[in-house]
PDB file of N, CA and C in Angstrom:
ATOM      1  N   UNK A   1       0.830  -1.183   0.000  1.00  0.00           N
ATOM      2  CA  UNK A   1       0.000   0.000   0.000  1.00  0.00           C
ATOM      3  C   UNK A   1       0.872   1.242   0.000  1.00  0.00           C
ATOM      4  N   UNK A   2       1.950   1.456   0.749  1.00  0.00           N
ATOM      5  CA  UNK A   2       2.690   2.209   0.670  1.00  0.00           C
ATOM      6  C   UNK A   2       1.833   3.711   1.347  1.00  0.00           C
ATOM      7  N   UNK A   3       2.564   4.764   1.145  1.00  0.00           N
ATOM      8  CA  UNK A   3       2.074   6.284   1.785  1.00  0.00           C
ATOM      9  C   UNK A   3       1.789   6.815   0.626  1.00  0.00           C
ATOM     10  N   UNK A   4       0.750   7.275   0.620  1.00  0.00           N
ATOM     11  CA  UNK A   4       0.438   8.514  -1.089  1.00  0.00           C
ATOM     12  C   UNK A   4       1.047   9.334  -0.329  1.00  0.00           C
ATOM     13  N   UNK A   5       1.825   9.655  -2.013  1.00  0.00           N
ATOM     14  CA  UNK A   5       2.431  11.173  -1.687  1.00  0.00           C
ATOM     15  C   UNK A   5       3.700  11.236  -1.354  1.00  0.00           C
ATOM     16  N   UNK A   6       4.043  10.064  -1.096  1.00  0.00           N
ATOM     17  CA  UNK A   6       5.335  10.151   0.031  1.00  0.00           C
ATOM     18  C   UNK A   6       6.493  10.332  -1.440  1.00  0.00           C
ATOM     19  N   UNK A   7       6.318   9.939  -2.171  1.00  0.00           N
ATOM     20  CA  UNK A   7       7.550  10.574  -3.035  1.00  0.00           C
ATOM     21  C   UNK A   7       7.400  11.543  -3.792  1.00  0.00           C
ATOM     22  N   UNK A   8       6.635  12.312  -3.819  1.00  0.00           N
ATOM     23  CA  UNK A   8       6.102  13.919  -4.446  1.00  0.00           C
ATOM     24  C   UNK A   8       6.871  14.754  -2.715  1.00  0.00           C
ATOM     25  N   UNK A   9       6.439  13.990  -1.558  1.00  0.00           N
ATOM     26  CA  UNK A   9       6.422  14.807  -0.937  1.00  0.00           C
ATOM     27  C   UNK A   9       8.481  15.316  -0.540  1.00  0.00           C
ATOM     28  N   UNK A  10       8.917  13.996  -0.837  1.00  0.00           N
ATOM     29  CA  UNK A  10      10.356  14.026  -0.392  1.00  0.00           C
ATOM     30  C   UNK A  10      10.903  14.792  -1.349  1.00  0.00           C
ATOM     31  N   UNK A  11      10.435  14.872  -2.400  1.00  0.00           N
ATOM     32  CA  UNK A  11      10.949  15.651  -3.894  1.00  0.00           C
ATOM     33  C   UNK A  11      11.038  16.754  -3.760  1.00  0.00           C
ATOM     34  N   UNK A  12       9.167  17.316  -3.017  1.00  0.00           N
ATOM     35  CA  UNK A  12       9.570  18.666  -2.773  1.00  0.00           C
ATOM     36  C   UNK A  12      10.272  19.321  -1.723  1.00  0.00           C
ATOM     37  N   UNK A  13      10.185  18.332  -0.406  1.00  0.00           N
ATOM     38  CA  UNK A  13      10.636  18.747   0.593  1.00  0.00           C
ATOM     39  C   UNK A  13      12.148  18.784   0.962  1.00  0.00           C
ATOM     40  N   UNK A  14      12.907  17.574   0.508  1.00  0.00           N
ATOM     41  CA  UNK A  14      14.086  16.813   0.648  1.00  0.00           C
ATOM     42  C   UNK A  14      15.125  16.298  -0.381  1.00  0.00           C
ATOM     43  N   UNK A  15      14.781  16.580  -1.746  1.00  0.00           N
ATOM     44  CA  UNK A  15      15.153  16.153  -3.284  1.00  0.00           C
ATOM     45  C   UNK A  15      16.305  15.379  -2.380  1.00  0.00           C
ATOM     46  N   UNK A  16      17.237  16.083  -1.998  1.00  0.00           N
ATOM     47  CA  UNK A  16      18.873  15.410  -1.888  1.00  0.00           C
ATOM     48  C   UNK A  16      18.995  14.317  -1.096  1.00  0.00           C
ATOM     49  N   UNK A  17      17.562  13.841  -0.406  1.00  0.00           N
ATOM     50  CA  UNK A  17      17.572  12.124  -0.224  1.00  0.00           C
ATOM     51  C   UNK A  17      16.849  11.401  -1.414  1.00  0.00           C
ATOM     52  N   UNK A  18      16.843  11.578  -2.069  1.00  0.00           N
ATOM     53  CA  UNK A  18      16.300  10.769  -3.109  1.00  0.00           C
ATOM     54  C   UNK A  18      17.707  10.988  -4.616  1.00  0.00           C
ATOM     55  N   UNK A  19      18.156   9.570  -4.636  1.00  0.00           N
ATOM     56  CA  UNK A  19      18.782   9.786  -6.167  1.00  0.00           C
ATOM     57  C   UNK A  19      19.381   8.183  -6.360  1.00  0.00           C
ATOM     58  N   UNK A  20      19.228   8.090  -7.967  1.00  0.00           N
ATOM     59  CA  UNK A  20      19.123   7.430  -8.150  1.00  0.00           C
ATOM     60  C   UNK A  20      20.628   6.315  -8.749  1.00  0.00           C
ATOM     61  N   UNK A  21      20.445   5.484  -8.408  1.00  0.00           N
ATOM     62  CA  UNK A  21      21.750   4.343  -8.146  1.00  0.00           C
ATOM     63  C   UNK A  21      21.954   3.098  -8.815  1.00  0.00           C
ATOM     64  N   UNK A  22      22.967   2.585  -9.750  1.00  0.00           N
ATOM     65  CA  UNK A  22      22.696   1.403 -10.434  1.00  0.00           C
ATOM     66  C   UNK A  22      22.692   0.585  -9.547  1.00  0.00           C
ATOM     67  N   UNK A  23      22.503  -1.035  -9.742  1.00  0.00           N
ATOM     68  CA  UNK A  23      22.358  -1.932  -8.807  1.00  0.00           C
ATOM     69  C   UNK A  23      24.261  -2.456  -7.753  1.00  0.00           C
ATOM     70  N   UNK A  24      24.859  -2.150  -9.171  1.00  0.00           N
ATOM     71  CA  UNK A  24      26.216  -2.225  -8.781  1.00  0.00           C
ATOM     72  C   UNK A  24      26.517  -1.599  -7.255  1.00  0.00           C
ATOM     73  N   UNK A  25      26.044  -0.213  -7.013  1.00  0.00           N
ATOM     74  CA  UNK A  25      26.345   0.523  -5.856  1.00  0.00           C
ATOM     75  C   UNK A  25      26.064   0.104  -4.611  1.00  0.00           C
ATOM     76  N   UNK A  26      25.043  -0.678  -4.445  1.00  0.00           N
ATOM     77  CA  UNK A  26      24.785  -1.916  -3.553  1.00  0.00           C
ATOM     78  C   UNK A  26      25.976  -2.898  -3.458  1.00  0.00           C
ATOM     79  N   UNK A  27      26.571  -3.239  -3.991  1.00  0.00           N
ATOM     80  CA  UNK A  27      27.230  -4.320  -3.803  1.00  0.00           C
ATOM     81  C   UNK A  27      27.561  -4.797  -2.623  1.00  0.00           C
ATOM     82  N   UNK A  28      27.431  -5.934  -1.549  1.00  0.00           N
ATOM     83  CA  UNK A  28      27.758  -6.322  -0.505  1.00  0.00           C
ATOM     84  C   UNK A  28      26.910  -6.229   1.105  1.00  0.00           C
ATOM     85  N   UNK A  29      25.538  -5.315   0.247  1.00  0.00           N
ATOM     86  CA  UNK A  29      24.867  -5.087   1.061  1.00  0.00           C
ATOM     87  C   UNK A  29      23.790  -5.755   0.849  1.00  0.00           C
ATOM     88  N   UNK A  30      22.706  -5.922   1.962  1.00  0.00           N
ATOM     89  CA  UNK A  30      21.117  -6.682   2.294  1.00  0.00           C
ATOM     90  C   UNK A  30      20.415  -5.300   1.778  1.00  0.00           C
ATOM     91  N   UNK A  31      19.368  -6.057   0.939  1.00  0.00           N
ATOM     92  CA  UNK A  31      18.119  -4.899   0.392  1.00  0.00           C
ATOM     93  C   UNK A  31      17.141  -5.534   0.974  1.00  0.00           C
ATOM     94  N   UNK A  32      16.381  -4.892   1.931  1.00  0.00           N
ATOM     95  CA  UNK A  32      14.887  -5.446   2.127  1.00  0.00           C
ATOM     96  C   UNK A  32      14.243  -5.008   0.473  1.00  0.00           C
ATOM     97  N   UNK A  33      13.197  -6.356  -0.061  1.00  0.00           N
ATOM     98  CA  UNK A  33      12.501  -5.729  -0.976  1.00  0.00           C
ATOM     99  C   UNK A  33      11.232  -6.256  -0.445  1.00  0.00           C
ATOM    100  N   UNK A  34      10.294  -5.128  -1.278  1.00  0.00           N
ATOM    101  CA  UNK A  34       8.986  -5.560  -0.877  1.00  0.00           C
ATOM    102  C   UNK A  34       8.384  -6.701  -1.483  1.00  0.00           C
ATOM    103  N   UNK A  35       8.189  -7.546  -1.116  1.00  0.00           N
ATOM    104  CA  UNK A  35       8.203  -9.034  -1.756  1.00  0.00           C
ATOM    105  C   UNK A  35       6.537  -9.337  -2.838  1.00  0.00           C
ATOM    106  N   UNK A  36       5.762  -8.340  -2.001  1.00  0.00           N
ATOM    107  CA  UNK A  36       4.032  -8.304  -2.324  1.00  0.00           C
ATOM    108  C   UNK A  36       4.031  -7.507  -3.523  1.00  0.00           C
ATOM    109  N   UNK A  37       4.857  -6.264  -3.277  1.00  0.00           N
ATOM    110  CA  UNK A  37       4.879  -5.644  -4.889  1.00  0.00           C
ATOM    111  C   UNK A  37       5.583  -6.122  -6.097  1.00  0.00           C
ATOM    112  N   UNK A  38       6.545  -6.826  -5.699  1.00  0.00           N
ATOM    113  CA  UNK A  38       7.347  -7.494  -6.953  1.00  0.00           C
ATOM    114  C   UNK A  38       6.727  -8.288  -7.766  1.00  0.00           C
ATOM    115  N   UNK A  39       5.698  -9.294  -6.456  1.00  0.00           N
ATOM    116  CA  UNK A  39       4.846 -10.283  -7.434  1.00  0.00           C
ATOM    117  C   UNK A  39       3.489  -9.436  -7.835  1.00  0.00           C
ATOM    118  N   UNK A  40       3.086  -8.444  -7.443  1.00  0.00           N
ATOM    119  CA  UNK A  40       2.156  -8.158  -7.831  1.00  0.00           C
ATOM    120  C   UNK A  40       2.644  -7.290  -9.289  1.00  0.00           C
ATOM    121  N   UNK A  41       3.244  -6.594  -9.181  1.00  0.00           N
ATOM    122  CA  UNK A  41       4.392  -6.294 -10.664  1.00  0.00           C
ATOM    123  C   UNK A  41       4.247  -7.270 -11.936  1.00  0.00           C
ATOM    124  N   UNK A  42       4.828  -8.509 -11.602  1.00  0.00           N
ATOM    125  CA  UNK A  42       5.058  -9.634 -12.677  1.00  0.00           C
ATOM    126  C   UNK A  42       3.521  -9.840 -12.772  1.00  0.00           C
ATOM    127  N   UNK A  43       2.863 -10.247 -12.092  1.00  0.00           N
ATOM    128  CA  UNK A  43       1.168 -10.494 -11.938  1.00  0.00           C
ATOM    129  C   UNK A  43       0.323  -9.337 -13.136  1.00  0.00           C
ATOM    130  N   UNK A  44       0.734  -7.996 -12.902  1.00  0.00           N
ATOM    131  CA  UNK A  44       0.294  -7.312 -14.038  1.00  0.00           C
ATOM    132  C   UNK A  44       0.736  -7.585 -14.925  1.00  0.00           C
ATOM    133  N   UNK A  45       2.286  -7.796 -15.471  1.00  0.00           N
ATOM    134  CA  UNK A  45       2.324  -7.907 -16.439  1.00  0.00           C
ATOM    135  C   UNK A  45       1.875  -9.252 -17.363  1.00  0.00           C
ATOM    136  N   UNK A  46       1.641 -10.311 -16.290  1.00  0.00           N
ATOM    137  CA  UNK A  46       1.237 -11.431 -16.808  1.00  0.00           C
ATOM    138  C   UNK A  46       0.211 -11.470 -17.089  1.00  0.00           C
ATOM    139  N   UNK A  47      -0.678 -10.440 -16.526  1.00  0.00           N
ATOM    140  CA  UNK A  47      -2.270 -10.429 -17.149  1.00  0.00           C
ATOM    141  C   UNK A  47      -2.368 -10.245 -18.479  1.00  0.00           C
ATOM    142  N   UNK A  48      -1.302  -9.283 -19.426  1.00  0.00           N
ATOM    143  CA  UNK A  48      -1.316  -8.285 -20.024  1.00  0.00           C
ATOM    144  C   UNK A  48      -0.684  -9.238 -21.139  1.00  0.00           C
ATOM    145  N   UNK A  49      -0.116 -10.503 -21.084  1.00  0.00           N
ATOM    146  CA  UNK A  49       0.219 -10.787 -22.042  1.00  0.00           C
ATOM    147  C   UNK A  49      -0.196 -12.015 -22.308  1.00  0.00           C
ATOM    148  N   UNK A  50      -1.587 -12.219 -22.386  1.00  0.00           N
ATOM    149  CA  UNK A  50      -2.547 -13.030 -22.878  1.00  0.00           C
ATOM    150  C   UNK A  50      -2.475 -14.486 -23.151  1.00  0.00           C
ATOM    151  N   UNK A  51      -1.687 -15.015 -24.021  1.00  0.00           N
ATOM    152  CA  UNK A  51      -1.682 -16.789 -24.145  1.00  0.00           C
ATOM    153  C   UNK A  51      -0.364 -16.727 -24.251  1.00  0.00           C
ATOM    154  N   UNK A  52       0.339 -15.563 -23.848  1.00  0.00           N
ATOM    155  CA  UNK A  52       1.641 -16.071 -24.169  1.00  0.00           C
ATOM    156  C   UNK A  52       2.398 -16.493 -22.740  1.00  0.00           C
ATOM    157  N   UNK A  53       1.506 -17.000 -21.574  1.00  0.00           N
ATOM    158  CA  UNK A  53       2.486 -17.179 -20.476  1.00  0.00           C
ATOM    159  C   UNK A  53       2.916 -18.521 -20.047  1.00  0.00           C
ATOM    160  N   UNK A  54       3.715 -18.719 -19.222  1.00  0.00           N
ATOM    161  CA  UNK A  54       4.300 -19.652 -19.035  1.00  0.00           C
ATOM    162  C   UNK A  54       3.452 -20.581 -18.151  1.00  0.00           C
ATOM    163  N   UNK A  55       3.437 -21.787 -18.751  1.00  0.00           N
ATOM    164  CA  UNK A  55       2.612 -22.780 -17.406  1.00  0.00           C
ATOM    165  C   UNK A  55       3.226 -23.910 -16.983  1.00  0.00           C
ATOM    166  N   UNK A  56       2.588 -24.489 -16.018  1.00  0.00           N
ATOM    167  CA  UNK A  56       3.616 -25.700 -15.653  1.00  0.00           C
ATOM    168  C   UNK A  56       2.715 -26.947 -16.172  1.00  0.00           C
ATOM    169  N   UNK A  57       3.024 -28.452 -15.707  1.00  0.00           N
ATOM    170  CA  UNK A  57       2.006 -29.378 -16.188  1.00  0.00           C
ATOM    171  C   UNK A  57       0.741 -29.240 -16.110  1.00  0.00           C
ATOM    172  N   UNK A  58       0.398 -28.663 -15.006  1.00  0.00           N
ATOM    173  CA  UNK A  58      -1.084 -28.646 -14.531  1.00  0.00           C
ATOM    174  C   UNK A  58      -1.864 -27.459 -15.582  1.00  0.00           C
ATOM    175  N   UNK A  59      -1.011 -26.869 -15.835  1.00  0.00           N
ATOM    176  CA  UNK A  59      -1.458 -25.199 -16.235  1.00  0.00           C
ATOM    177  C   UNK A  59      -2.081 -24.048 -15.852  1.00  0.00           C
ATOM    178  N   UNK A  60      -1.000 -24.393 -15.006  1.00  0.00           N
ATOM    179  CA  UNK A  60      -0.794 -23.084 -14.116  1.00  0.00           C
ATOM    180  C   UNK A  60      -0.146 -22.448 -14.146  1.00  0.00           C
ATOM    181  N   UNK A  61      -0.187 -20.627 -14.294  1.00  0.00           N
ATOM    182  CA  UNK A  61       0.473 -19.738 -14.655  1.00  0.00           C
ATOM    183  C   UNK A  61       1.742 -19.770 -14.155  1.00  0.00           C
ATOM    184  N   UNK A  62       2.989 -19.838 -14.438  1.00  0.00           N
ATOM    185  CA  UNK A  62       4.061 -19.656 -13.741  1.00  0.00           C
ATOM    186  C   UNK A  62       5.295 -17.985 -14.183  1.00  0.00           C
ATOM    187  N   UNK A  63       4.450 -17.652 -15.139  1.00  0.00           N
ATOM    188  CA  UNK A  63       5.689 -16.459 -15.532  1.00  0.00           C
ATOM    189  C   UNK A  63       5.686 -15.967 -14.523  1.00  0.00           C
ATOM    190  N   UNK A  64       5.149 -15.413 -13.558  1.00  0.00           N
ATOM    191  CA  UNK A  64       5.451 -14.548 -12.546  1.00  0.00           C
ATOM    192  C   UNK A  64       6.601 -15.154 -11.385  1.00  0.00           C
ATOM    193  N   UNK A  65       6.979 -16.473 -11.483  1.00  0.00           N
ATOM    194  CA  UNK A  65       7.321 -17.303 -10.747  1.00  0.00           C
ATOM    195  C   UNK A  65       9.161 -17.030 -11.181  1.00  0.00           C
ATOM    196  N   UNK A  66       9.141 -16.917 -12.980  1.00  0.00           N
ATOM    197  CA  UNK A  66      10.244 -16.930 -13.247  1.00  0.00           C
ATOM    198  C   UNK A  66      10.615 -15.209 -13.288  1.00  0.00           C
ATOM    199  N   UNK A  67       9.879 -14.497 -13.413  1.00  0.00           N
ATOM    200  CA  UNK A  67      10.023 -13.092 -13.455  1.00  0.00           C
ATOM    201  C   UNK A  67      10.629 -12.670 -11.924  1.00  0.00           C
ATOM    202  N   UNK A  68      10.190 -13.567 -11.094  1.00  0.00           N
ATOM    203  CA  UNK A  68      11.015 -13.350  -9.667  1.00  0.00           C
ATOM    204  C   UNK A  68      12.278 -13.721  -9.514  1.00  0.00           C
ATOM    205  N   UNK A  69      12.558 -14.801 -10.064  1.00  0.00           N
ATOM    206  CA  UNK A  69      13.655 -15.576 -10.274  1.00  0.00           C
ATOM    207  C   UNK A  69      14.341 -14.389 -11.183  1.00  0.00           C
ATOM    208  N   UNK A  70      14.263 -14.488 -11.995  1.00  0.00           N
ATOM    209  CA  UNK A  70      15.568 -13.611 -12.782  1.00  0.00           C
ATOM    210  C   UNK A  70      15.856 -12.219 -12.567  1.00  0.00           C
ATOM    211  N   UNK A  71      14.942 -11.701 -11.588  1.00  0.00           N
ATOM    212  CA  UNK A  71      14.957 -10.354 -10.769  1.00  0.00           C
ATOM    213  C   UNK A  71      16.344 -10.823  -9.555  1.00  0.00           C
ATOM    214  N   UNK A  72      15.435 -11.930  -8.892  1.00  0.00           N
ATOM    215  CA  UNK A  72      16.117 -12.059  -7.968  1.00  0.00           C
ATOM    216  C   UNK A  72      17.801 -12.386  -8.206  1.00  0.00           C
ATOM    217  N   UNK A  73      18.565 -13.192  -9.348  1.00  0.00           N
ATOM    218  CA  UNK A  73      19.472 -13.921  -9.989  1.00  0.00           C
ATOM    219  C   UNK A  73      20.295 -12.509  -9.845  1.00  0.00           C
ATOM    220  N   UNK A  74      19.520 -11.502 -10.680  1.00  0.00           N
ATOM    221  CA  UNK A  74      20.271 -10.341 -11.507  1.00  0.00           C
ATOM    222  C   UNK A  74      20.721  -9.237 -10.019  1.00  0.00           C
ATOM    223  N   UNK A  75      19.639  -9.834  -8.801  1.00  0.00           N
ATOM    224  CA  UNK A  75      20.535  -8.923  -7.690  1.00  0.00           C
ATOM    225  C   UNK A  75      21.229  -9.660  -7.446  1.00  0.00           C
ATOM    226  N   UNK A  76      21.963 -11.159  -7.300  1.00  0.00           N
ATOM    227  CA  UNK A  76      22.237 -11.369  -6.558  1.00  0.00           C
ATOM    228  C   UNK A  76      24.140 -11.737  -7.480  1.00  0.00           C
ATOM    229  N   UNK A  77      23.869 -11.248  -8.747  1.00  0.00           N
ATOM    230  CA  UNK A  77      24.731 -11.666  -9.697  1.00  0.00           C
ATOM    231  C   UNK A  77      25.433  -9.659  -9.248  1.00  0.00           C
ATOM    232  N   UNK A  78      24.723  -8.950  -8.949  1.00  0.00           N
ATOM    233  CA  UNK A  78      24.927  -7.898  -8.252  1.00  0.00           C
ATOM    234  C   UNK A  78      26.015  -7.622  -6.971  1.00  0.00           C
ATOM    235  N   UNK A  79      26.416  -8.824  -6.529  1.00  0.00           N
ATOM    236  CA  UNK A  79      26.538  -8.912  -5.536  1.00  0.00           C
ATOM    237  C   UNK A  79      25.239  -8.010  -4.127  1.00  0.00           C
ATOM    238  N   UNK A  80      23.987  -8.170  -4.507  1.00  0.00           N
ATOM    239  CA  UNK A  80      23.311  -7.673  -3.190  1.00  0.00           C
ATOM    240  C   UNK A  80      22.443  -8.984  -2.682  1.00  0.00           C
ATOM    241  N   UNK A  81      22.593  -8.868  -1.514  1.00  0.00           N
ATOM    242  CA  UNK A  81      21.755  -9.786  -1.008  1.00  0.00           C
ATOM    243  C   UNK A  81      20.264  -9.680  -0.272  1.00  0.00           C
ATOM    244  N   UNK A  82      19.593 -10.114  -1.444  1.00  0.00           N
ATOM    245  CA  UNK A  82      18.124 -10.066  -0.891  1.00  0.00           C
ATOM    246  C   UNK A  82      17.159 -10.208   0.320  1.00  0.00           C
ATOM    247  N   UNK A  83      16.144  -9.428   0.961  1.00  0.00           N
ATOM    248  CA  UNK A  83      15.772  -9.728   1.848  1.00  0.00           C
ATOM    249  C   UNK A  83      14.511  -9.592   1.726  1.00  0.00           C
ATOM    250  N   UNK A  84      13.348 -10.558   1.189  1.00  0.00           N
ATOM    251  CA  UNK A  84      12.453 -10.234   0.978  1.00  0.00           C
ATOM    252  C   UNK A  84      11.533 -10.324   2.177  1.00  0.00           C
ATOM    253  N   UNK A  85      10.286  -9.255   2.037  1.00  0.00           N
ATOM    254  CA  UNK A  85       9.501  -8.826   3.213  1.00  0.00           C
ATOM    255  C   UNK A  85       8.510  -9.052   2.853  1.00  0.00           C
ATOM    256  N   UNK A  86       7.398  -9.674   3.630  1.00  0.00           N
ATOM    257  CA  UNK A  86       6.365  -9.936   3.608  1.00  0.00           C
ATOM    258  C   UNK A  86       5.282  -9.012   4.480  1.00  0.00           C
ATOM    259  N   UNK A  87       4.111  -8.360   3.872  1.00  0.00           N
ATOM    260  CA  UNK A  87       3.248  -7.951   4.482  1.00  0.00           C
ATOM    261  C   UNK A  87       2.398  -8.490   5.687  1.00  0.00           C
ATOM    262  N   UNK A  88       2.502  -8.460   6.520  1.00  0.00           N
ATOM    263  CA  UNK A  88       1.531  -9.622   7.896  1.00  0.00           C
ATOM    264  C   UNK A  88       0.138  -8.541   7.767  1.00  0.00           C
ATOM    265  N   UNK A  89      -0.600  -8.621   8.882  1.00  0.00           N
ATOM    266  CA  UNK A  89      -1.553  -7.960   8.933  1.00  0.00           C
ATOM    267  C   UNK A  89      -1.917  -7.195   9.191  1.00  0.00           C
ATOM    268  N   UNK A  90      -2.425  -6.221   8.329  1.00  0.00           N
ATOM    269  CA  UNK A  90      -1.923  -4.740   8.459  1.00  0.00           C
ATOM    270  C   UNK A  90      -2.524  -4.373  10.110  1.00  0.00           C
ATOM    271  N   UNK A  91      -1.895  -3.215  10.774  1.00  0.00           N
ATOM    272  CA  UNK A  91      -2.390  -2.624  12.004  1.00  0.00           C
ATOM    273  C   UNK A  91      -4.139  -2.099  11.708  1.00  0.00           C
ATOM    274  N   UNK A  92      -4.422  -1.678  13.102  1.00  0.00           N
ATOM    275  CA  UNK A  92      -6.232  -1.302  13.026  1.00  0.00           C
ATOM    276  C   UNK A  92      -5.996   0.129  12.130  1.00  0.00           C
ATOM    277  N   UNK A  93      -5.201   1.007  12.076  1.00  0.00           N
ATOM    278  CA  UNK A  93      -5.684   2.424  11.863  1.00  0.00           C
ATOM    279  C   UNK A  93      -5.096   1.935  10.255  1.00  0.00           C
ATOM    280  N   UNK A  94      -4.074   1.173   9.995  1.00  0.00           N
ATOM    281  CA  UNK A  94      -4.214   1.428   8.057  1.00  0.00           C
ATOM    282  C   UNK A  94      -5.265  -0.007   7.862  1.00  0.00           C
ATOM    283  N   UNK A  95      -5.556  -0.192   8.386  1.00  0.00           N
ATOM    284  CA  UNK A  95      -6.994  -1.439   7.947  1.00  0.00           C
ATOM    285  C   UNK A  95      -8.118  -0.172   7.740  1.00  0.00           C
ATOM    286  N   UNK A  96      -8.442   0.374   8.573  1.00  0.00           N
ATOM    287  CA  UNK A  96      -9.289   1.389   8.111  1.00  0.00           C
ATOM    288  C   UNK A  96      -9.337   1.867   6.938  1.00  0.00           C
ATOM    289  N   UNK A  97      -8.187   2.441   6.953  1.00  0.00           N
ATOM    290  CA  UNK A  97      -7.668   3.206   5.376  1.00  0.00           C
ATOM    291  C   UNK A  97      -7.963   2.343   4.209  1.00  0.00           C
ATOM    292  N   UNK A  98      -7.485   0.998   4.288  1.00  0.00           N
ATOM    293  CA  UNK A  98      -7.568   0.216   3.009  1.00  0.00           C
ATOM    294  C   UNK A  98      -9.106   0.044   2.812  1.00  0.00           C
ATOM    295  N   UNK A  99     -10.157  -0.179   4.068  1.00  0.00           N
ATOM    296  CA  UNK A  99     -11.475  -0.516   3.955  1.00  0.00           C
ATOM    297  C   UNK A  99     -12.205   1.255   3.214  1.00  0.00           C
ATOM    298  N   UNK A 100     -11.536   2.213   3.715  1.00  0.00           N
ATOM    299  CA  UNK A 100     -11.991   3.452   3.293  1.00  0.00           C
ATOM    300  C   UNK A 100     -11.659   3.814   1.643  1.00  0.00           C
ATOM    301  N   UNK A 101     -10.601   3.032   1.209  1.00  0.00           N
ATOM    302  CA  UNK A 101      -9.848   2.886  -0.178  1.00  0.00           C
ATOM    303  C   UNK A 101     -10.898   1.881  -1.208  1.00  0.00           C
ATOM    304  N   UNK A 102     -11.532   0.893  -0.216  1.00  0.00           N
ATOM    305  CA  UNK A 102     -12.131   0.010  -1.036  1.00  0.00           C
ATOM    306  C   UNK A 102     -13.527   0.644  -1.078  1.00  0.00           C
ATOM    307  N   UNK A 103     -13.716   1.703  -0.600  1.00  0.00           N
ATOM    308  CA  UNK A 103     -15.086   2.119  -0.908  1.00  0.00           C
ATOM    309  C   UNK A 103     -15.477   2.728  -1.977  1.00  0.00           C
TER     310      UNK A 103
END
């Protein structure tokens, strides 16, 4: 879900924490990534590309499966080491928000 705004707001408020870095500059360090947006990422794009996705025996979608994989390969061929994060359940006051979002 992330904060609206929050990177309009650092832009205007703070520009000189925000800039941008090849993956190289990491090298040797742990990246938390957000693990829910990555697959939800590949997930769009897998919607989007109709009969052309990957399945396994059963046929079941798997591009998103390998779209993680070669994300993940290309940090880690980076030398960075991944730390993926999982969303638990959100607290009472942003449960609100999301139920106020779904309205």
């Amino acid at each position: 879900m992330g904060i609206q705004g929050l990177t309009k707001l650092l832009a205007d408020q703070a520009p000189e924490c925000m800039k941008e870095q090849k993956f190289e500059a990491y090298f040797g360090r742990k990246i938390a990534v957000d693990a829910s947006m990555h697959i939800y990422q590949f997930m769009a794009v897998v919607g989007r590309m109709g009969d052309q996705m990957l399945t396994n025996e059963a046929g079941d979608v798997t591009s998103h499966l390998q779209g993680m994989f070669y994300r993940t390969a290309k940090m880690l061929e980076a030398g960075i080491r991944p730390v993926f994060v999982f969303d638990g359940k959100p607290p009472e006051l942003k449960r609100k928000l999301l139920d106020q979002r779904g309205e």
